[in-house]
PDB file of N, CA and C in Angstrom:
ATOM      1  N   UNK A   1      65.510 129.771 122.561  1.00  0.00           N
ATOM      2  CA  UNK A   1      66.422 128.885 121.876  1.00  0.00           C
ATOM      3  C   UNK A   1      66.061 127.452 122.251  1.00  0.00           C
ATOM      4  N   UNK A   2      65.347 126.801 121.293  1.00  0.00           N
ATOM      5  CA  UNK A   2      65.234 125.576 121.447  1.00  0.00           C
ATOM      6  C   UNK A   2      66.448 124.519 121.645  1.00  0.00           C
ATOM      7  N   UNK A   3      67.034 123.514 122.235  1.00  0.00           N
ATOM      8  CA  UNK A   3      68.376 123.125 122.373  1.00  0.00           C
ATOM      9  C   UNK A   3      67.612 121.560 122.659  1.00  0.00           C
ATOM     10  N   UNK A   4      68.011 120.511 121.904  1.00  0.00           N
ATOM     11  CA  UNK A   4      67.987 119.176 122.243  1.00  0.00           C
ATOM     12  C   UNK A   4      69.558 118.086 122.092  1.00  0.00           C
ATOM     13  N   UNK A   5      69.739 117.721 122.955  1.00  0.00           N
ATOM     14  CA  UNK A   5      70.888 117.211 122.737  1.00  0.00           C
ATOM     15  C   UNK A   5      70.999 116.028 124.059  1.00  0.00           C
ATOM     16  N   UNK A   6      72.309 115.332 123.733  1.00  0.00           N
ATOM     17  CA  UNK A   6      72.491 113.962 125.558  1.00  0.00           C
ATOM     18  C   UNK A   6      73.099 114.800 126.241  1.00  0.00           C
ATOM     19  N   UNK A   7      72.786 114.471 127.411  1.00  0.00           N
ATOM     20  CA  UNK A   7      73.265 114.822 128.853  1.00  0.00           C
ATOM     21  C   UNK A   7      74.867 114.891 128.454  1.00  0.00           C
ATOM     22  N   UNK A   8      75.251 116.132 128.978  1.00  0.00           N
ATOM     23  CA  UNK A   8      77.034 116.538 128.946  1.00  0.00           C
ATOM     24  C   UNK A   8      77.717 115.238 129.002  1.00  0.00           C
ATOM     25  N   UNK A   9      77.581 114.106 129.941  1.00  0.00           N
ATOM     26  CA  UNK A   9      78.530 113.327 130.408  1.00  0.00           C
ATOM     27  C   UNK A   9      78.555 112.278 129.056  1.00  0.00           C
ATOM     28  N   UNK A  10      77.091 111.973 128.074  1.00  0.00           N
ATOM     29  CA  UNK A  10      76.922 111.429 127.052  1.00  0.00           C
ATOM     30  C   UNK A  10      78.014 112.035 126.210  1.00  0.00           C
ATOM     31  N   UNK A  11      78.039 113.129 125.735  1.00  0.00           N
ATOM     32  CA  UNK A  11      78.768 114.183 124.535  1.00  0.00           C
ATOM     33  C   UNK A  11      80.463 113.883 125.455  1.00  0.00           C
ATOM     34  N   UNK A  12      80.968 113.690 126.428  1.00  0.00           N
ATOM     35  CA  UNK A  12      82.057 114.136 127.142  1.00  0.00           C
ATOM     36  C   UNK A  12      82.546 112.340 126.443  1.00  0.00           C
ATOM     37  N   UNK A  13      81.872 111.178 126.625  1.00  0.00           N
ATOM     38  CA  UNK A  13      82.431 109.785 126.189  1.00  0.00           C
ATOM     39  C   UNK A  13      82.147 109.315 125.357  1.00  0.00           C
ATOM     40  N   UNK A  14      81.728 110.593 124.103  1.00  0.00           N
ATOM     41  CA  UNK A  14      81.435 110.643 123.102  1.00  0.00           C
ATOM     42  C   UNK A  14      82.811 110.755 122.573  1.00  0.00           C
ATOM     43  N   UNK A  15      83.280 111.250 123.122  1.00  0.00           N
ATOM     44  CA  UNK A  15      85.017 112.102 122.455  1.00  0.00           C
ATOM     45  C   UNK A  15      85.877 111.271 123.186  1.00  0.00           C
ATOM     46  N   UNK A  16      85.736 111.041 124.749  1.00  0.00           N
ATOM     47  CA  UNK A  16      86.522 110.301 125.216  1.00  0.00           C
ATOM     48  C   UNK A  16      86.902 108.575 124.875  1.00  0.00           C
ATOM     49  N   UNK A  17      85.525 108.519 124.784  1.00  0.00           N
ATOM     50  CA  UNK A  17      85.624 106.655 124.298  1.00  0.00           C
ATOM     51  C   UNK A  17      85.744 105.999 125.665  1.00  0.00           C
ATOM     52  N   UNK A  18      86.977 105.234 125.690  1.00  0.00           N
ATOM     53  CA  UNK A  18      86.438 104.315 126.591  1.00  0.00           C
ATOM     54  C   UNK A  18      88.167 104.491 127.450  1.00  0.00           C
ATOM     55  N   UNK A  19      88.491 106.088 127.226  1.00  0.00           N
ATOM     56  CA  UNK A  19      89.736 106.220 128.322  1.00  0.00           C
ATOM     57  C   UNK A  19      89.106 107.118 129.152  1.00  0.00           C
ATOM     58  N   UNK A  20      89.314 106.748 130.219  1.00  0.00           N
ATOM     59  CA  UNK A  20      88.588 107.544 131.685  1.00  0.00           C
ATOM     60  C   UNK A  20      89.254 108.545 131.819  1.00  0.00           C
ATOM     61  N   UNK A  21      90.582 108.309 131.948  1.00  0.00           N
ATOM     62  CA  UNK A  21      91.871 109.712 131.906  1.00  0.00           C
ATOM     63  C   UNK A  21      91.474 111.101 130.788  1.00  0.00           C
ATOM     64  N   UNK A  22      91.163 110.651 130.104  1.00  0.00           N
ATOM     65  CA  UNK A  22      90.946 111.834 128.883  1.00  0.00           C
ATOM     66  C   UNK A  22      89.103 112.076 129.249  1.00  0.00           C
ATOM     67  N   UNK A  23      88.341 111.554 129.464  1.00  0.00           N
ATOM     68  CA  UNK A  23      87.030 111.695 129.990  1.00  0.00           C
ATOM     69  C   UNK A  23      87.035 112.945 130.996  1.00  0.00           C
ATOM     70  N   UNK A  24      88.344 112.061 132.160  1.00  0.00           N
ATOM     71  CA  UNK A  24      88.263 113.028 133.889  1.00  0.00           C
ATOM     72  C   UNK A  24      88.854 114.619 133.392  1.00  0.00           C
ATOM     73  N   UNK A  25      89.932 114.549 132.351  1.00  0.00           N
ATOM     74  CA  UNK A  25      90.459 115.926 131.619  1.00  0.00           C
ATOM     75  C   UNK A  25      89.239 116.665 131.268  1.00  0.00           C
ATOM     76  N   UNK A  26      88.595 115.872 130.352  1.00  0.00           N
ATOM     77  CA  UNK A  26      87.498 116.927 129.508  1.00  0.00           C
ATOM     78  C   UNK A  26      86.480 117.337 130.191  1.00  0.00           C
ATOM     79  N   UNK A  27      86.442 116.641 131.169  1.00  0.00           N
ATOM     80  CA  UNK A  27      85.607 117.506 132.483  1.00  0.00           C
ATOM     81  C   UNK A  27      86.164 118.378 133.264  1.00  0.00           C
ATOM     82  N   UNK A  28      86.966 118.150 133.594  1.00  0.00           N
ATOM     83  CA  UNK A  28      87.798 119.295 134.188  1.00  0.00           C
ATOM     84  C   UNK A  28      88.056 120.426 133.707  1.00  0.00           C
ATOM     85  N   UNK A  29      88.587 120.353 132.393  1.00  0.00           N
ATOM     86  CA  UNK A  29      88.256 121.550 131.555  1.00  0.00           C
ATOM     87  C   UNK A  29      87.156 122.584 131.491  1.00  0.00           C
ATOM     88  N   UNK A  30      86.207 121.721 130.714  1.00  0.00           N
ATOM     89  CA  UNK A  30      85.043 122.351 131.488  1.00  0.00           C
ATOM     90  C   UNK A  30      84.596 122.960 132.232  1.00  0.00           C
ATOM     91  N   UNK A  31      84.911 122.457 133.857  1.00  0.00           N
ATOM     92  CA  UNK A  31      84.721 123.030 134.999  1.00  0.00           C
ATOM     93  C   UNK A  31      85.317 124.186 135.529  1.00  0.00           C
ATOM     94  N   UNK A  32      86.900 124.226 135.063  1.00  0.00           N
ATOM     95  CA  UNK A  32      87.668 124.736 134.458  1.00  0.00           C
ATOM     96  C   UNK A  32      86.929 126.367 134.396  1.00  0.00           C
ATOM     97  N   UNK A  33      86.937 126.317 132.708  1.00  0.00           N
ATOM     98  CA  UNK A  33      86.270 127.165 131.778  1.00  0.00           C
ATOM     99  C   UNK A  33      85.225 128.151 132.675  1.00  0.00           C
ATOM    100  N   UNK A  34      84.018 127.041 132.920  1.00  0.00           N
ATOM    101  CA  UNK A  34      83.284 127.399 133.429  1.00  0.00           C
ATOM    102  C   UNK A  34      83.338 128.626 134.518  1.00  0.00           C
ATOM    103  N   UNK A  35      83.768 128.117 135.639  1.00  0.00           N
ATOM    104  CA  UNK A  35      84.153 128.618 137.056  1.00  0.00           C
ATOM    105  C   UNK A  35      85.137 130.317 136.103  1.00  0.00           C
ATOM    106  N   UNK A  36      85.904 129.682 135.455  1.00  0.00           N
ATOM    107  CA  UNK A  36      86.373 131.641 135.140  1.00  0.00           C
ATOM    108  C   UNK A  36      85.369 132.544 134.669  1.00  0.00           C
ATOM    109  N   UNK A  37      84.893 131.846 133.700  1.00  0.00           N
ATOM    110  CA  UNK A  37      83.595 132.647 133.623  1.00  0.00           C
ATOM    111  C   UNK A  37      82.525 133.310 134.364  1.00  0.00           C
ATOM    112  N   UNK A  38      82.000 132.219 135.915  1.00  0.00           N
ATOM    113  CA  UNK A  38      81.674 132.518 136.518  1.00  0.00           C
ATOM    114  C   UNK A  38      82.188 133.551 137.275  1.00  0.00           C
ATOM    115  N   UNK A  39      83.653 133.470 137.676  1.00  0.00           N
ATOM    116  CA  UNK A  39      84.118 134.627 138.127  1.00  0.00           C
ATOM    117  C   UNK A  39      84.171 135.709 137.539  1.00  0.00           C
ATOM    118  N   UNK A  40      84.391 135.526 135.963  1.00  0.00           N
ATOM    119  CA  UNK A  40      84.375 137.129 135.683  1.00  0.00           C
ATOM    120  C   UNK A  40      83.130 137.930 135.435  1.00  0.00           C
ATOM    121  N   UNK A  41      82.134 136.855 135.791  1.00  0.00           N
ATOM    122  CA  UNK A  41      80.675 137.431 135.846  1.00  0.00           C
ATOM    123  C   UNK A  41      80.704 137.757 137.166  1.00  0.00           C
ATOM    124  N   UNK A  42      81.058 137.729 138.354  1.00  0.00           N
ATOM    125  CA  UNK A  42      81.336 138.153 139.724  1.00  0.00           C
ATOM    126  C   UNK A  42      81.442 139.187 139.522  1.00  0.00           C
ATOM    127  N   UNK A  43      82.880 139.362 138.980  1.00  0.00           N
ATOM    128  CA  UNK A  43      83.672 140.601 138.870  1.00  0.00           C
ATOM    129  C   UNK A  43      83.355 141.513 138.069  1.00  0.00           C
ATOM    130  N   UNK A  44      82.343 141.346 137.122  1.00  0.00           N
ATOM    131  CA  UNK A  44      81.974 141.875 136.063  1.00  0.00           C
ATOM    132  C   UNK A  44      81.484 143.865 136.418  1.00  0.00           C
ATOM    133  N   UNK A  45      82.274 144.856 136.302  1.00  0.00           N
ATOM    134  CA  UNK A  45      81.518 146.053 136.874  1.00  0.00           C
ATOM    135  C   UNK A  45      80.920 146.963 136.187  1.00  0.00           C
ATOM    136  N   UNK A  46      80.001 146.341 134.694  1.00  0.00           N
ATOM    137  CA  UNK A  46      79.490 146.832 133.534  1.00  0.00           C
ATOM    138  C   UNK A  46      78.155 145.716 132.914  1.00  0.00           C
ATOM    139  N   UNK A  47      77.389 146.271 132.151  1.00  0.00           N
ATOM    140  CA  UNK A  47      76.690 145.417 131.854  1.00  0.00           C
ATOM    141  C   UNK A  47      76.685 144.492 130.578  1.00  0.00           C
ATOM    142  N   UNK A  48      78.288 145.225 130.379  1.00  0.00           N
ATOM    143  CA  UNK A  48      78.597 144.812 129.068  1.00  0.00           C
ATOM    144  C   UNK A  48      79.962 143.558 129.359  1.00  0.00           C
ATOM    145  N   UNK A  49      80.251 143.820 130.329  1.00  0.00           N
ATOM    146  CA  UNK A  49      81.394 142.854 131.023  1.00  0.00           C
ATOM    147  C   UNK A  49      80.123 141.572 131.177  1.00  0.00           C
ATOM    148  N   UNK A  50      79.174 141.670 132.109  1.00  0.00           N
ATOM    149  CA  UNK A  50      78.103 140.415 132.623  1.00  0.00           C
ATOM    150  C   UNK A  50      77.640 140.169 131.545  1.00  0.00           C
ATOM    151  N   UNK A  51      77.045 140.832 130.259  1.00  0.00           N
ATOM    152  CA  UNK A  51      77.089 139.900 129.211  1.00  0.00           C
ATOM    153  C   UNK A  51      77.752 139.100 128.549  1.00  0.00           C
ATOM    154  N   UNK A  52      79.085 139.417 128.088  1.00  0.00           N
ATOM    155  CA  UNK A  52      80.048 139.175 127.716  1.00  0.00           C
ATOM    156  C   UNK A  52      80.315 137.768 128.668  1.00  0.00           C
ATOM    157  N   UNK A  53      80.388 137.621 129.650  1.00  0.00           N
ATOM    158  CA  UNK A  53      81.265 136.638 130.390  1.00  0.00           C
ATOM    159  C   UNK A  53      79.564 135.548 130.404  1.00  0.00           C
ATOM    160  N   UNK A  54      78.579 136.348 130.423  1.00  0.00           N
ATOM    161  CA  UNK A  54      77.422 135.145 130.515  1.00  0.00           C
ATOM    162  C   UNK A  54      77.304 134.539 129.538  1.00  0.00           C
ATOM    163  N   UNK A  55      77.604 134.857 128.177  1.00  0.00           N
ATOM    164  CA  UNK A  55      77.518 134.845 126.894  1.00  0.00           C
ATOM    165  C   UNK A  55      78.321 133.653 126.386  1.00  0.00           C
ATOM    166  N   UNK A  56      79.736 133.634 127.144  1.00  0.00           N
ATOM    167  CA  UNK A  56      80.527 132.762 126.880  1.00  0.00           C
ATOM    168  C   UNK A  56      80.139 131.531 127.963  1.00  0.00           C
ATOM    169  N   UNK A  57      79.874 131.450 128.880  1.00  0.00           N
ATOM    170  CA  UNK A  57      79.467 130.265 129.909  1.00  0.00           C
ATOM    171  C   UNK A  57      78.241 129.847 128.988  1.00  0.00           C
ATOM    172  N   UNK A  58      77.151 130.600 128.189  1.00  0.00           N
ATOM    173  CA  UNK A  58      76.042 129.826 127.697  1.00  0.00           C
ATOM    174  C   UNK A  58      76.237 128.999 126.716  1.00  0.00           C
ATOM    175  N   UNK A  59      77.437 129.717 125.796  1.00  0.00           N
ATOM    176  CA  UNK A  59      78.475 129.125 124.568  1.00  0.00           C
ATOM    177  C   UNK A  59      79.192 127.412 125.074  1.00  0.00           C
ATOM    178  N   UNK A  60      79.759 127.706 126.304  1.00  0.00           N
ATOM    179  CA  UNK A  60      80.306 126.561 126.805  1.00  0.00           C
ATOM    180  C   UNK A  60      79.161 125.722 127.072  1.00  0.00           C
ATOM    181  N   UNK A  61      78.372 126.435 127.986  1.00  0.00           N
ATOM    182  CA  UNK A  61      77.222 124.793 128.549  1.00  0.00           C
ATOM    183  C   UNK A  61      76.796 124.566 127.198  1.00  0.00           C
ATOM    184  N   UNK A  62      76.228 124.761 126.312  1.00  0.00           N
ATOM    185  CA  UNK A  62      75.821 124.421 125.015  1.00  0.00           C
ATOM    186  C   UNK A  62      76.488 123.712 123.908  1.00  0.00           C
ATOM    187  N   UNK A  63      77.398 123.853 124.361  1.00  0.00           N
ATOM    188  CA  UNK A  63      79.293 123.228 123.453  1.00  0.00           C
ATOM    189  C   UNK A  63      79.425 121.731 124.091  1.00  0.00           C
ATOM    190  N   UNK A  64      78.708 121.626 124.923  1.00  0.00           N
ATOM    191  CA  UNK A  64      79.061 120.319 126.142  1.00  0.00           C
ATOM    192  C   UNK A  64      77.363 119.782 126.465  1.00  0.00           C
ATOM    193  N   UNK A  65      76.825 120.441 125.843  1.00  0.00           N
ATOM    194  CA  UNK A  65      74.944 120.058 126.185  1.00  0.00           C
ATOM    195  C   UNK A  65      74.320 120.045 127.570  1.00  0.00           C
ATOM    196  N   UNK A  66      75.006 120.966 128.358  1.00  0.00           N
ATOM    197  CA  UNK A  66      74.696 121.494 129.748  1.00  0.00           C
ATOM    198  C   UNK A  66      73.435 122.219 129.644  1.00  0.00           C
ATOM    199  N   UNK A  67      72.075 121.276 129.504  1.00  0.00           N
ATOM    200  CA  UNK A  67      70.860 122.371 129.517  1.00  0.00           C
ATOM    201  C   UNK A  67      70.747 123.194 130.921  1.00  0.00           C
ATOM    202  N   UNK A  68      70.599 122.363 132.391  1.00  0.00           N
ATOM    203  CA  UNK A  68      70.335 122.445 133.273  1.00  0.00           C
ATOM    204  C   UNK A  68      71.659 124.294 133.430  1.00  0.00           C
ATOM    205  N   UNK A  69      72.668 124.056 133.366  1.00  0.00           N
ATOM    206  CA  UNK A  69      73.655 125.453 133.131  1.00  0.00           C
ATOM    207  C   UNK A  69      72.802 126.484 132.180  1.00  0.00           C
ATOM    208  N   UNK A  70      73.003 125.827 131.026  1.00  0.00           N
ATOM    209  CA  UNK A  70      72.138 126.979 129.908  1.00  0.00           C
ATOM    210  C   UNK A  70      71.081 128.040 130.497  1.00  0.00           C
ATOM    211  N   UNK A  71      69.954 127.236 131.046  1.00  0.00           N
ATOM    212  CA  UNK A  71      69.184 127.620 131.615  1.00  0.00           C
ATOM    213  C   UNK A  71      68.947 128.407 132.885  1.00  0.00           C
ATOM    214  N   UNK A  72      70.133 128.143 133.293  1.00  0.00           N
ATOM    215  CA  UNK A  72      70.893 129.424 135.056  1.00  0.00           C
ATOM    216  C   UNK A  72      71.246 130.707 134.197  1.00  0.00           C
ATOM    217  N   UNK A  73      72.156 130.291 132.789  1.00  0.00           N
ATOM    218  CA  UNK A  73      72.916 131.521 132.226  1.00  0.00           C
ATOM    219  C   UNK A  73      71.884 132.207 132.041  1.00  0.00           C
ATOM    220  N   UNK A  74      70.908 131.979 131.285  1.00  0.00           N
ATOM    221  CA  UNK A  74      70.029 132.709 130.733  1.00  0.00           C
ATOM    222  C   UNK A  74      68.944 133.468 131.205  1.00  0.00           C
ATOM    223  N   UNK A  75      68.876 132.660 132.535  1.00  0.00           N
ATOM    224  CA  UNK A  75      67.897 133.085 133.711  1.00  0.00           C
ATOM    225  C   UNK A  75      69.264 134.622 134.406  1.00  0.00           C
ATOM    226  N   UNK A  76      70.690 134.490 134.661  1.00  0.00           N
ATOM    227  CA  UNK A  76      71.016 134.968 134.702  1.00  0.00           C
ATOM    228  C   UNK A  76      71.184 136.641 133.124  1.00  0.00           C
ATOM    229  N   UNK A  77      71.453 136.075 132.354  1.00  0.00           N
ATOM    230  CA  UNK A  77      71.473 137.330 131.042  1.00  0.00           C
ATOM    231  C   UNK A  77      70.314 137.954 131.644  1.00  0.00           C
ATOM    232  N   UNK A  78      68.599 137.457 131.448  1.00  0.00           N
ATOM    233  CA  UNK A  78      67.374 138.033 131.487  1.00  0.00           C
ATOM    234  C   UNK A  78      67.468 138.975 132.647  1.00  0.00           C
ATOM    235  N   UNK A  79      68.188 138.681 133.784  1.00  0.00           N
ATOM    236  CA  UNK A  79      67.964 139.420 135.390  1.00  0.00           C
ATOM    237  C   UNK A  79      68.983 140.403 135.021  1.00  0.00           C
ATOM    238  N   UNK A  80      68.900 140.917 136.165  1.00  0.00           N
ATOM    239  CA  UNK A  80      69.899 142.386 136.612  1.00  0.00           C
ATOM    240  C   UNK A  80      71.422 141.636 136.858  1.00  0.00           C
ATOM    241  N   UNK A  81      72.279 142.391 135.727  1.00  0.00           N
ATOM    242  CA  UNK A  81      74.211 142.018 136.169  1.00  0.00           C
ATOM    243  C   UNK A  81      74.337 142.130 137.976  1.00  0.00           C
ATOM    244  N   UNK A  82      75.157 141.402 137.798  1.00  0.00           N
ATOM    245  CA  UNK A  82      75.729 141.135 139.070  1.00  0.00           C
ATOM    246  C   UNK A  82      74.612 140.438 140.390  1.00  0.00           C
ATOM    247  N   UNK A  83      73.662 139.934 140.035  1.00  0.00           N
ATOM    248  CA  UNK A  83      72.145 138.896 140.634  1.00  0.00           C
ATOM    249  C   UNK A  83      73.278 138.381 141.782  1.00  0.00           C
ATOM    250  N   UNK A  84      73.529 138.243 142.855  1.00  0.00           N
ATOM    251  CA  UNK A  84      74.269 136.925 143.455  1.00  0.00           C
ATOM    252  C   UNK A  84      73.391 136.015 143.738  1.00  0.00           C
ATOM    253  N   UNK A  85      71.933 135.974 143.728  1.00  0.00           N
ATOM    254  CA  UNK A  85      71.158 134.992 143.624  1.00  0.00           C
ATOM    255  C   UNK A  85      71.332 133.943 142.638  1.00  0.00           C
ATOM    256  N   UNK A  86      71.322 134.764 141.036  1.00  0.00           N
ATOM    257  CA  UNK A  86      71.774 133.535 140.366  1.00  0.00           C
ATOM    258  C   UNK A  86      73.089 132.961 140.010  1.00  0.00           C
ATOM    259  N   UNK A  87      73.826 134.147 140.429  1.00  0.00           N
ATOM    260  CA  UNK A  87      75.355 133.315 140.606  1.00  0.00           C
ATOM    261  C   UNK A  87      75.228 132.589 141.890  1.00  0.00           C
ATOM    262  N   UNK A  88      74.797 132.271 143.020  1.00  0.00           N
ATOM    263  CA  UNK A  88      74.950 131.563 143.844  1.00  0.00           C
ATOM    264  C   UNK A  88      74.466 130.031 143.251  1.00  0.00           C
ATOM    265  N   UNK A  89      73.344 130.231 142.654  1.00  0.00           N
ATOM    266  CA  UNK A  89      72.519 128.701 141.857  1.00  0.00           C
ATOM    267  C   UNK A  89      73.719 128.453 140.737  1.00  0.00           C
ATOM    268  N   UNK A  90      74.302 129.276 139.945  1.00  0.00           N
ATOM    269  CA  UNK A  90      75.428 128.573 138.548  1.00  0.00           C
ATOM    270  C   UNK A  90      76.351 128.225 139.162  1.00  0.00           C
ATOM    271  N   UNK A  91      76.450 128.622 140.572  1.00  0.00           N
ATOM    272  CA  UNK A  91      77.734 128.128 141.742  1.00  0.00           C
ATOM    273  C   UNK A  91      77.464 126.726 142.181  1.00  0.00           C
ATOM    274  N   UNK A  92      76.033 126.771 142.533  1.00  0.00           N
ATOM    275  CA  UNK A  92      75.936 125.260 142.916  1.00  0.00           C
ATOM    276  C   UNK A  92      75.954 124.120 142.022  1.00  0.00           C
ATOM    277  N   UNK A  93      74.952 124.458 140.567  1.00  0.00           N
ATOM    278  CA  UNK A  93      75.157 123.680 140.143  1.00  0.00           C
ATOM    279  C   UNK A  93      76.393 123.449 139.020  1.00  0.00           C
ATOM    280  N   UNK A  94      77.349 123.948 139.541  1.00  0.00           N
ATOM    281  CA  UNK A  94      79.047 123.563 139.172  1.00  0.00           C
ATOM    282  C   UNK A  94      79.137 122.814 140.073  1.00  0.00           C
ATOM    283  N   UNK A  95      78.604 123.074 141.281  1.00  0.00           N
ATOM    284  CA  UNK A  95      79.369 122.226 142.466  1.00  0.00           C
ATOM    285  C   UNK A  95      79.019 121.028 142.137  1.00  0.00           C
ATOM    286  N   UNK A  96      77.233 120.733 142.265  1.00  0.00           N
ATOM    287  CA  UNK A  96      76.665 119.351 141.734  1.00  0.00           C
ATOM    288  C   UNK A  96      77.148 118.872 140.805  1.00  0.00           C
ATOM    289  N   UNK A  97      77.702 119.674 139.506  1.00  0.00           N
ATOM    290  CA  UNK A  97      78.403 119.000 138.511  1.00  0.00           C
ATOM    291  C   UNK A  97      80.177 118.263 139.052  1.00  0.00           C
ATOM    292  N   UNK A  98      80.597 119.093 139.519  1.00  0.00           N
ATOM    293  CA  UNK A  98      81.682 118.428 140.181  1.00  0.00           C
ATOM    294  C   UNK A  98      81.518 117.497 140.374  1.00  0.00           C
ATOM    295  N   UNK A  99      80.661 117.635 141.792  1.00  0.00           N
ATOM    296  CA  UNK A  99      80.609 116.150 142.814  1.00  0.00           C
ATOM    297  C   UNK A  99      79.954 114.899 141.868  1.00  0.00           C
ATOM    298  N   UNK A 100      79.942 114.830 140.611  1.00  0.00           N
ATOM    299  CA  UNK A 100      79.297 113.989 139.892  1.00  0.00           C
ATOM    300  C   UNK A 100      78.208 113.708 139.391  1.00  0.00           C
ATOM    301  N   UNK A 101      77.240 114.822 139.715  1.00  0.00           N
ATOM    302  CA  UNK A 101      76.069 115.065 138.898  1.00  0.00           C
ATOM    303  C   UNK A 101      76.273 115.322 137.504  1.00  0.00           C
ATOM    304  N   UNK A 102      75.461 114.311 136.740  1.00  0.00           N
ATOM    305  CA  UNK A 102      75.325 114.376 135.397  1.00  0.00           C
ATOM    306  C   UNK A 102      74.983 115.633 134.233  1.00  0.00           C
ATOM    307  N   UNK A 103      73.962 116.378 134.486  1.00  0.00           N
ATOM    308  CA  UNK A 103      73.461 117.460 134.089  1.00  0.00           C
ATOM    309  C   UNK A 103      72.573 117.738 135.324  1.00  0.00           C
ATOM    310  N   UNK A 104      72.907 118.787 136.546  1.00  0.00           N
ATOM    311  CA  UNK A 104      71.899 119.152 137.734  1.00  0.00           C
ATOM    312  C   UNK A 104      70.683 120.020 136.922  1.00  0.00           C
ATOM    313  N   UNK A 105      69.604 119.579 137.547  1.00  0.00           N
ATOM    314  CA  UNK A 105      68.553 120.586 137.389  1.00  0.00           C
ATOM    315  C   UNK A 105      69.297 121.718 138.144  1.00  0.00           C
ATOM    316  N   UNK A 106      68.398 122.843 137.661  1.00  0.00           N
ATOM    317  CA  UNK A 106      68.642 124.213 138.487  1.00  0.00           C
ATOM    318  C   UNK A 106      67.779 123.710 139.272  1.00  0.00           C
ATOM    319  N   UNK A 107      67.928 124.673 140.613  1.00  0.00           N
ATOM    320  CA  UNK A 107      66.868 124.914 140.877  1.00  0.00           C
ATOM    321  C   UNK A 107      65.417 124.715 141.049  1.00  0.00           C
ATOM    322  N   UNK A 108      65.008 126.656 140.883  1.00  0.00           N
ATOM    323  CA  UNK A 108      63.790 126.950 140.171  1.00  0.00           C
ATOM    324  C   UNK A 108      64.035 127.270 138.948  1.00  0.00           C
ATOM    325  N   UNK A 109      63.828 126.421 137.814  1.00  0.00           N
ATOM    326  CA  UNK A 109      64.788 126.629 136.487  1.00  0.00           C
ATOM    327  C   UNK A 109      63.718 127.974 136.100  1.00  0.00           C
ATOM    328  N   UNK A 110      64.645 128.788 134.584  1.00  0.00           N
ATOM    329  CA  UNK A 110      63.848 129.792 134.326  1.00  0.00           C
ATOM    330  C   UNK A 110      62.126 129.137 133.266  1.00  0.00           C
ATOM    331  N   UNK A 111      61.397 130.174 133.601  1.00  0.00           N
ATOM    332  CA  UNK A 111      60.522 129.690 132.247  1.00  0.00           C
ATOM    333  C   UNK A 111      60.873 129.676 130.949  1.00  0.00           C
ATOM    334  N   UNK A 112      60.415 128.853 130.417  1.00  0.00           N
ATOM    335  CA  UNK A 112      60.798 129.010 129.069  1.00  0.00           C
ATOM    336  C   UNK A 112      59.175 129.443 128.098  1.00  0.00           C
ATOM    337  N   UNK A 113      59.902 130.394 127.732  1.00  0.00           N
ATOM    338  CA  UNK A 113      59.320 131.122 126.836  1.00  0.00           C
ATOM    339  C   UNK A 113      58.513 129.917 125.434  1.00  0.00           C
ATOM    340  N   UNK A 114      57.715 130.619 124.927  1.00  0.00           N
ATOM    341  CA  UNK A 114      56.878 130.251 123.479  1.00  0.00           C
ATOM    342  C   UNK A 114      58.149 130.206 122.647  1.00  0.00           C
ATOM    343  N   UNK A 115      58.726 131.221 122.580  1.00  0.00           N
ATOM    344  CA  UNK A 115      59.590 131.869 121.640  1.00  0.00           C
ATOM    345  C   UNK A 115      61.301 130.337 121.499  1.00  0.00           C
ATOM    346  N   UNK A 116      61.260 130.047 122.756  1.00  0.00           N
ATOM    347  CA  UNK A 116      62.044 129.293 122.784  1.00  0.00           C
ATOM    348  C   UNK A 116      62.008 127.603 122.722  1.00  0.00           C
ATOM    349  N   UNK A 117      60.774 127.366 122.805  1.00  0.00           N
ATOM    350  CA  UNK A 117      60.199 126.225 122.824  1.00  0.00           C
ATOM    351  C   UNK A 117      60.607 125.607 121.182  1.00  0.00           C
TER     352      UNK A 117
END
């Protein structure tokens, strides 16, 4: 899946404009969103549950132009449900996104395929 788009925080004061209050919301949301997802990919005890919940976090980072996320989800879908390797990396880089990172690189991001280029 080819994906070009601005950095999340671009698309986030795109909508927000120039109120910080509704900016700090629509991130939060987000983060929000995110993090349940992440958990119910934790919790997930099927492979149809870890799709399902990865499916929707790739929907979100992509809804918000989170490549650096996209690219954990997907590295996550491709691997074995329940990886805590790569839920530990979609963990961090929520965290980096928190603490004010713009769009974090992963990582070791996944390859990207021909197919997706």
């Amino acid at each position: 899946m080819a994906y070009l788009g601005d950095p999340i925080d671009a698309q986030l004061a795109a909508v927000a404009g120039s109120d910080p209050a509704l900016f700090a919301e629509l991130r939060g949301a987000f983060l929000d969103s995110a993090r349940r997802q992440v958990d119910l990919m934790r919790r997930s005890r099927c492979d149809g549950n870890w799709s399902m919940a990865g499916l929707r976090l790739k929907g979100l980072a992509a809804s918000f132009h989170a490549q650096g996320l996209m690219r954990l989800v997907e590295q996550a879908l491709a691997g074995a449900p329940g990886d805590p390797a790569v839920l530990r990396k979609i963990a961090m880089w929520l965290d980096d996104f928190s603490a004010g990172a713009q769009d974090p690189a992963p990582a070791d991001p996944a390859p990207i395929s021909p197919d997706q280029a």
